[in-house]
N, C-alpha and C. Protein backbone atom coordinates (compact mmCIF):
# COMPACT_ATOMS: atom_id res chain seq x y z
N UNK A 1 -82.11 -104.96 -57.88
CA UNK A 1 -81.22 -104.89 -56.73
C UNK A 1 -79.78 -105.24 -57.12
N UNK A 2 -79.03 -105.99 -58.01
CA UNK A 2 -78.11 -106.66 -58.76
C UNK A 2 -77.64 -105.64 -58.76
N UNK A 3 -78.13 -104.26 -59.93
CA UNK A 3 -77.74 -103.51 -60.25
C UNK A 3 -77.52 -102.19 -59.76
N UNK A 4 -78.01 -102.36 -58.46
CA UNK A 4 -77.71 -101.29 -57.45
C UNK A 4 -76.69 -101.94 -56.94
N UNK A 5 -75.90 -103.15 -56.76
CA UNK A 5 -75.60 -103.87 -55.61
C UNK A 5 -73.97 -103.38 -56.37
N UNK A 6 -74.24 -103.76 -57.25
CA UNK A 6 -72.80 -103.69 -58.63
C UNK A 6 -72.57 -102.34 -58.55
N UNK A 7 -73.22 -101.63 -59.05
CA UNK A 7 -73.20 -99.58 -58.50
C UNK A 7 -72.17 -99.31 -57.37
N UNK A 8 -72.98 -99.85 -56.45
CA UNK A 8 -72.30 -99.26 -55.37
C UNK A 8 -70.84 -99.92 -55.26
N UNK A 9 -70.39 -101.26 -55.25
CA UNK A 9 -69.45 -101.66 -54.96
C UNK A 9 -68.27 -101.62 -56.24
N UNK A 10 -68.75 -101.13 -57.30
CA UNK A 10 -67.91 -100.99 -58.69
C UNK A 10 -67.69 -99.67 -58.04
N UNK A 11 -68.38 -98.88 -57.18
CA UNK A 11 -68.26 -97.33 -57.17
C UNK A 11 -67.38 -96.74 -55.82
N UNK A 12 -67.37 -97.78 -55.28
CA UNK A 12 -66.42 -97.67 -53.84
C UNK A 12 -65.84 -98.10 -54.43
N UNK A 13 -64.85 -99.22 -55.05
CA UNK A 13 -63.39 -99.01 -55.92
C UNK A 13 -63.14 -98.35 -56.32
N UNK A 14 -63.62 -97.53 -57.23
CA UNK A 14 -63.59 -95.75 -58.00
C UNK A 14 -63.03 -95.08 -57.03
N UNK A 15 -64.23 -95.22 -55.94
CA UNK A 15 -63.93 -93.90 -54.62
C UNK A 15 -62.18 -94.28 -54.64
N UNK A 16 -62.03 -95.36 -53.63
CA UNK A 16 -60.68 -96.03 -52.84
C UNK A 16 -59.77 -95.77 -53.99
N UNK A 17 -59.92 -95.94 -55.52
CA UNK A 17 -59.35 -95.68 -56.61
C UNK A 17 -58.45 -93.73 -56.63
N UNK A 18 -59.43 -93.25 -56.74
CA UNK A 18 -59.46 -91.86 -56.70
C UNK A 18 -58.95 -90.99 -55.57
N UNK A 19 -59.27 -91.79 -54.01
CA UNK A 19 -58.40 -91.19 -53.03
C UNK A 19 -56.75 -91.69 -53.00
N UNK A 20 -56.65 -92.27 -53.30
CA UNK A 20 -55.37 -93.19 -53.70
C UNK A 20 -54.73 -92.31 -54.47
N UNK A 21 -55.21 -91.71 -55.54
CA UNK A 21 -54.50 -90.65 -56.62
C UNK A 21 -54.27 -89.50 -56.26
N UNK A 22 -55.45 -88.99 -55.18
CA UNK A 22 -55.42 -87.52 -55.22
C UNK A 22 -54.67 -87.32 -53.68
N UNK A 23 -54.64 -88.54 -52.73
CA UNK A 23 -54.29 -88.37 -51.87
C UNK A 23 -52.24 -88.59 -51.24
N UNK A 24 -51.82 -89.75 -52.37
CA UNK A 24 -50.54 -89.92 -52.86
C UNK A 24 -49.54 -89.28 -53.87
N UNK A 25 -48.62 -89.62 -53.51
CA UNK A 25 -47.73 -89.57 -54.79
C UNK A 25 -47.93 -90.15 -55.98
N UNK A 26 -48.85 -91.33 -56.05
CA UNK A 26 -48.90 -92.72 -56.91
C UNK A 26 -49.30 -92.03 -58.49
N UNK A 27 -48.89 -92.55 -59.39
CA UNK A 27 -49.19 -92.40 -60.68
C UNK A 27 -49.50 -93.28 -60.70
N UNK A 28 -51.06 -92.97 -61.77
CA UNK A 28 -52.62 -93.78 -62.26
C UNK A 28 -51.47 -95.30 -62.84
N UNK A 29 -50.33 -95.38 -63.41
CA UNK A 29 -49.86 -96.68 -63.84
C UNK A 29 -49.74 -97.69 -62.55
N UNK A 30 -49.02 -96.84 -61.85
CA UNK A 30 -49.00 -97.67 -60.57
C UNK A 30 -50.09 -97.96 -59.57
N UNK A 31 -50.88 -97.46 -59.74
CA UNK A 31 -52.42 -97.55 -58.94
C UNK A 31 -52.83 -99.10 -60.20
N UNK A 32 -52.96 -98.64 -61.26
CA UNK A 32 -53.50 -99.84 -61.80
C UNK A 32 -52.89 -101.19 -61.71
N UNK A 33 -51.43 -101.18 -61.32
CA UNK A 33 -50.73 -102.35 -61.19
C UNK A 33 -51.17 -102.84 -59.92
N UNK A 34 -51.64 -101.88 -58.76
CA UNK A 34 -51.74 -102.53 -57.63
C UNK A 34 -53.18 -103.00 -57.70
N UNK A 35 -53.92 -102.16 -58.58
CA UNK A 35 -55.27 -103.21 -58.91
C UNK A 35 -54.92 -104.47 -59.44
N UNK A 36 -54.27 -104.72 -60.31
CA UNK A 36 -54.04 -106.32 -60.55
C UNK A 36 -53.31 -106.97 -59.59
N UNK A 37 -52.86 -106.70 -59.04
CA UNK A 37 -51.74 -107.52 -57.87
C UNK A 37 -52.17 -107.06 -57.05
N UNK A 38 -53.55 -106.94 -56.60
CA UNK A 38 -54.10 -106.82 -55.25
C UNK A 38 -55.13 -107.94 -55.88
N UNK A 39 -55.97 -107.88 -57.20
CA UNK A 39 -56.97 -109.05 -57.69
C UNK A 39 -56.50 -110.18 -57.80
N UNK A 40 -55.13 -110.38 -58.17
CA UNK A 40 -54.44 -111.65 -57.81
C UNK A 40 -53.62 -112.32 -56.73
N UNK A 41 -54.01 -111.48 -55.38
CA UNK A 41 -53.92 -111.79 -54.26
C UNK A 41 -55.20 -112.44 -53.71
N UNK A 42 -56.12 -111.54 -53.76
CA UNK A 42 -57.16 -111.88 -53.48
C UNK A 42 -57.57 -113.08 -53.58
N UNK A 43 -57.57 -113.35 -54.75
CA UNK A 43 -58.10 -114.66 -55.82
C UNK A 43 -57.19 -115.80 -55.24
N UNK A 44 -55.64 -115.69 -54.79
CA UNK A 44 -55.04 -116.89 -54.39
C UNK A 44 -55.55 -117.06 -52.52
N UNK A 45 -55.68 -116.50 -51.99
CA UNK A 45 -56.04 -116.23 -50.79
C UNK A 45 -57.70 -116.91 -50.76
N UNK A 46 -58.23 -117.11 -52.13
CA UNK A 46 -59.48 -117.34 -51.41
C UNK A 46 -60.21 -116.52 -51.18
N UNK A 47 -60.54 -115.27 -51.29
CA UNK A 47 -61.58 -114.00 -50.63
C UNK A 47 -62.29 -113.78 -52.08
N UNK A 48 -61.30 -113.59 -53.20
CA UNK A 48 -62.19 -112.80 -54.31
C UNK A 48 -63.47 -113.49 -54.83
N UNK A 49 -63.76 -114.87 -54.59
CA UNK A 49 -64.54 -115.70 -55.33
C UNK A 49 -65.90 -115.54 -54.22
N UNK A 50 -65.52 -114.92 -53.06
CA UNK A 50 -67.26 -114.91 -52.38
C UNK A 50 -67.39 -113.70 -52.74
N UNK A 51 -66.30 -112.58 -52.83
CA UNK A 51 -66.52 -111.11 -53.14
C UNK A 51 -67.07 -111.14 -54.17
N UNK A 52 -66.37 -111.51 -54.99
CA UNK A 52 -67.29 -111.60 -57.06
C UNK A 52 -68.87 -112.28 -56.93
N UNK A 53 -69.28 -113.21 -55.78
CA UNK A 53 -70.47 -113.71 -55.83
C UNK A 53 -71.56 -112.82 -54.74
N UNK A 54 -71.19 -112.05 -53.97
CA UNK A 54 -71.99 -110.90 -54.06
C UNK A 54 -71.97 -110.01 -54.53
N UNK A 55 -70.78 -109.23 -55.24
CA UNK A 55 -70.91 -107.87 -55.46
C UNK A 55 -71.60 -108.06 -57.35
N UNK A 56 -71.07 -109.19 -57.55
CA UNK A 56 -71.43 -109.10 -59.14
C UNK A 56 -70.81 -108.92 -60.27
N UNK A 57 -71.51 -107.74 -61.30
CA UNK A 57 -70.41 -106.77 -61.70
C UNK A 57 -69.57 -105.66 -61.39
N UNK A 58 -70.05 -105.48 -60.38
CA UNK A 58 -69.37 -104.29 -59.78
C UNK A 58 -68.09 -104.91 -59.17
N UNK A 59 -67.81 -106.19 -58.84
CA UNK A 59 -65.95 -106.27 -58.55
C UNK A 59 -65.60 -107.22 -59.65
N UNK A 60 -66.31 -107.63 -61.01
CA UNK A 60 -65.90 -108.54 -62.12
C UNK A 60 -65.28 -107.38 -62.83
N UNK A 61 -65.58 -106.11 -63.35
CA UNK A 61 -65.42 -105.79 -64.30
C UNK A 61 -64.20 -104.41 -64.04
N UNK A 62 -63.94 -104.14 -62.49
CA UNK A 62 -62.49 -103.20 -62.68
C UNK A 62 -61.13 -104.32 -62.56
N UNK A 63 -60.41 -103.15 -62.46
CA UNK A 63 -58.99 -104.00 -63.02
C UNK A 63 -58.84 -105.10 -61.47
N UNK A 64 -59.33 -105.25 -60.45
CA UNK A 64 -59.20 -106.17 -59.69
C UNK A 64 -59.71 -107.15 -60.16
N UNK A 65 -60.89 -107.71 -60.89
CA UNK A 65 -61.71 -108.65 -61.22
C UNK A 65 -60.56 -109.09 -62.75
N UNK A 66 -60.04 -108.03 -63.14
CA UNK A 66 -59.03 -108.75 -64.23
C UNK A 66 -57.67 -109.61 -63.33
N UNK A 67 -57.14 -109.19 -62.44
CA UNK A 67 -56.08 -109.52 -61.49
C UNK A 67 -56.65 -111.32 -60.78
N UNK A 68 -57.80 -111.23 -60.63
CA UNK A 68 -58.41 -112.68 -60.80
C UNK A 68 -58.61 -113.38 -61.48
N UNK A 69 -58.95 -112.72 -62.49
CA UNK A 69 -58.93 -113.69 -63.82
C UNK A 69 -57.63 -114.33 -64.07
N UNK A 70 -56.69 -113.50 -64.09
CA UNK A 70 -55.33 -113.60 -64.57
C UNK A 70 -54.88 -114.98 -63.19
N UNK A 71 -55.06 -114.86 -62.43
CA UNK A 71 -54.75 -115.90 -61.29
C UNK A 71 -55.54 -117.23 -61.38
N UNK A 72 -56.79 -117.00 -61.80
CA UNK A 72 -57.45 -118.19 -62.22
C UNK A 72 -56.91 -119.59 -63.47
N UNK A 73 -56.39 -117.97 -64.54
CA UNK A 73 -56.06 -119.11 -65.94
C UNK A 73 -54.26 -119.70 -65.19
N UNK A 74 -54.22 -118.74 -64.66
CA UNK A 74 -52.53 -119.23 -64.33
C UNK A 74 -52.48 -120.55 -63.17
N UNK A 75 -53.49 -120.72 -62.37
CA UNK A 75 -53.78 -121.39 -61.19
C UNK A 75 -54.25 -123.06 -61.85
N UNK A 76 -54.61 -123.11 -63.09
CA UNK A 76 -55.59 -123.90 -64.05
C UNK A 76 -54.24 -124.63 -64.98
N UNK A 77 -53.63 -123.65 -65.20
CA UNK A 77 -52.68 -123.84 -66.30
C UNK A 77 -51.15 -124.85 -65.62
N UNK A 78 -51.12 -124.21 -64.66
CA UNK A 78 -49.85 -124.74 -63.30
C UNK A 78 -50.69 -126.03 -63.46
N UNK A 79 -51.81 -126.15 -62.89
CA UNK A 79 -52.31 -127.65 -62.11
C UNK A 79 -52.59 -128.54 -63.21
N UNK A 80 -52.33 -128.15 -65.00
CA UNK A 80 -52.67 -129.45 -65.80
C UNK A 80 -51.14 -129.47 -66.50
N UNK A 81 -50.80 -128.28 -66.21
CA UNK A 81 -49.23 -128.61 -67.36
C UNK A 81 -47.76 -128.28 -66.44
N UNK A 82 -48.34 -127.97 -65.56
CA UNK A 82 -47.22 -128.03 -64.39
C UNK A 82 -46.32 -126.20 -64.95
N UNK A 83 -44.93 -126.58 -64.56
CA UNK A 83 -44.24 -125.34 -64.65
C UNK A 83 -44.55 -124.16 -65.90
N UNK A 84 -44.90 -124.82 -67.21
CA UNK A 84 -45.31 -124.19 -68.15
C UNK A 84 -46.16 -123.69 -67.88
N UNK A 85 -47.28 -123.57 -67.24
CA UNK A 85 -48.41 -123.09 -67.13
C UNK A 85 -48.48 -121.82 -66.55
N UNK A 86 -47.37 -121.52 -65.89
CA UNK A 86 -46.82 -119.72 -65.83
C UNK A 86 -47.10 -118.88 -66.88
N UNK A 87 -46.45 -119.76 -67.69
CA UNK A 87 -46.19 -118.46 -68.87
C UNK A 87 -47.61 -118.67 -69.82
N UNK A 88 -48.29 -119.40 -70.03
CA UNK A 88 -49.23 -119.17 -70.87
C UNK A 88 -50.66 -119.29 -70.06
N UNK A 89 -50.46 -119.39 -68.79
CA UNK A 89 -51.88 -119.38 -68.03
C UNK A 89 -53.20 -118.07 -68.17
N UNK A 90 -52.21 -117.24 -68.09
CA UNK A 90 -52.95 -115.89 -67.88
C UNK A 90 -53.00 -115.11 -68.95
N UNK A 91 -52.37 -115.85 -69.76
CA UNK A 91 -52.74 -115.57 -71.60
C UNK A 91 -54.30 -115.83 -72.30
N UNK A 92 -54.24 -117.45 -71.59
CA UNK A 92 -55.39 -118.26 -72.11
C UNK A 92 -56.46 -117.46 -71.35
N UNK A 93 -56.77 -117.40 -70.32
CA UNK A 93 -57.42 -116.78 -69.16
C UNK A 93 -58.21 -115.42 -70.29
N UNK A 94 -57.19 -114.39 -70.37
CA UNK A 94 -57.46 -113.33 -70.84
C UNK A 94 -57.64 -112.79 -72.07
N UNK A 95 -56.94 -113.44 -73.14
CA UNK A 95 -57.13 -113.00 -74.15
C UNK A 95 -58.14 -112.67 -75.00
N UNK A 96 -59.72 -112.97 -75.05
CA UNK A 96 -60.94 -112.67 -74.98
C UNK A 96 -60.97 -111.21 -74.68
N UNK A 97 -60.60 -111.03 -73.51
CA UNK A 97 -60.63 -109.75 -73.19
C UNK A 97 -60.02 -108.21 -73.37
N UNK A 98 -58.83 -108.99 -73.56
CA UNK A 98 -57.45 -108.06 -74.40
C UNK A 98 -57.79 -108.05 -75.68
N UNK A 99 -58.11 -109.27 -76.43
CA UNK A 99 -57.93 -109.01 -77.57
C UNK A 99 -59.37 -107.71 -78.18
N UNK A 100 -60.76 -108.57 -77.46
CA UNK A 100 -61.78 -107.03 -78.05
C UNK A 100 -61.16 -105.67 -77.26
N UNK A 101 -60.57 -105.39 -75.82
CA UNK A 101 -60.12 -103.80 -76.26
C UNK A 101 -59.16 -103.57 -76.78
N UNK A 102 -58.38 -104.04 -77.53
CA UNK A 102 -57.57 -103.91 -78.66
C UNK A 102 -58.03 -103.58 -79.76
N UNK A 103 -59.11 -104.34 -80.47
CA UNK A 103 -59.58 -104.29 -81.81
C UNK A 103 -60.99 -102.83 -81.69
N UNK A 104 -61.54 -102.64 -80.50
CA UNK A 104 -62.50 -101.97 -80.51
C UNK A 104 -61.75 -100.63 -79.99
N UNK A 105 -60.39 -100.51 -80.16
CA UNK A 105 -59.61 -99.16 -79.22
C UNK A 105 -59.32 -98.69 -81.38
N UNK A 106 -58.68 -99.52 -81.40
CA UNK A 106 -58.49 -99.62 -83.13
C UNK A 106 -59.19 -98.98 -83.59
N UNK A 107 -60.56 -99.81 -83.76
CA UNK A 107 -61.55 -99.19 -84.28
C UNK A 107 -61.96 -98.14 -84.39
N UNK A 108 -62.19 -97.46 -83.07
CA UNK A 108 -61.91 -96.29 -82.41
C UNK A 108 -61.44 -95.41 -82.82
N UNK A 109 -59.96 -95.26 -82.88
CA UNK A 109 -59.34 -94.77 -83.71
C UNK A 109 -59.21 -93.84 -84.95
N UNK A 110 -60.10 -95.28 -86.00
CA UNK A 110 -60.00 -94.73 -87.10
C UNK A 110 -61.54 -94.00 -87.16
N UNK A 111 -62.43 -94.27 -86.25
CA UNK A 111 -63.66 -93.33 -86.57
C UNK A 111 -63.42 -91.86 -85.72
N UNK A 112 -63.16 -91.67 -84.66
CA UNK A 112 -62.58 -90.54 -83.74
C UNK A 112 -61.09 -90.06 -84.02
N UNK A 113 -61.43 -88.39 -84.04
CA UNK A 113 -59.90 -87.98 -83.81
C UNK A 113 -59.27 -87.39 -82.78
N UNK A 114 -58.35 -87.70 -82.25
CA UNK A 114 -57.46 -87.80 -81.39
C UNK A 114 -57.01 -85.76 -80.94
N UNK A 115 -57.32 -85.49 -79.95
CA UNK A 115 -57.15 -84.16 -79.58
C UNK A 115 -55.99 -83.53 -79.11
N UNK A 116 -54.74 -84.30 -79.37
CA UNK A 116 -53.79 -84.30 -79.22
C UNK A 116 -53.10 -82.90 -80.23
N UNK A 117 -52.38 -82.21 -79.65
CA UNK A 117 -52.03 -81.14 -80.64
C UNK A 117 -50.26 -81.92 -81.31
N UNK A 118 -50.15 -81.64 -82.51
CA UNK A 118 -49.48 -82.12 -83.07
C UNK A 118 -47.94 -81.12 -83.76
């Protein structure tokens, strides 16, 4: 049931994702920014942490569930080091995560070639 539960609600972001694109002006950069700065609204407001405890993976793992994260390490970082904790909150928070799709995009890379005409 978890994994139906995550399905569906990872898959209605997609949907709301996709009408958003096809239905606006918005370019996919700017759709994804408002996924993070809608997950880090959420998350200060209080809503994302019962949302993430029912939906699962299905609202942990799109770019809203990163927009929380990012509010979490920054929210953590403010409350032990005070003003500094801006700038390196949402570093600490994330970098786990940045750093493997970085190294596994890399990777990538050098085993796949790129269809790009040159």
């Amino acid at each position: 049931m978890d994994y139906l539960k995550a399905f569906l609600i990872g898959g209605a972001i997609c949907a709301v994702v996709q009408i958003l694109l096809d239905k606006t002006k918005m370019l996919p950069g700017r759709v994804m920014v408002l996924l993070v700065c809608t997950g880090c609204v959420l998350g200060a407001l209080q809503i994302y942490e019962p949302f993430l405890e029912f939906a699962g993976a299905g609202a942990s793992v799109p770019l809203l569930g990163f927009g929380n994260t990012l509010w979490q390490g920054m929210r953590e970082a403010v409350d032990g080091e005070g003003f500094l904790g801006l700038f390196k909150g949402g570093f600490t928070a994330c970098a786990l995560g940045v750093s493997a799709a970085l190294i596994f995009s890399y990777l990538a890379s050098w085993i796949f070639d790129s269809k790009m005409r040159k």
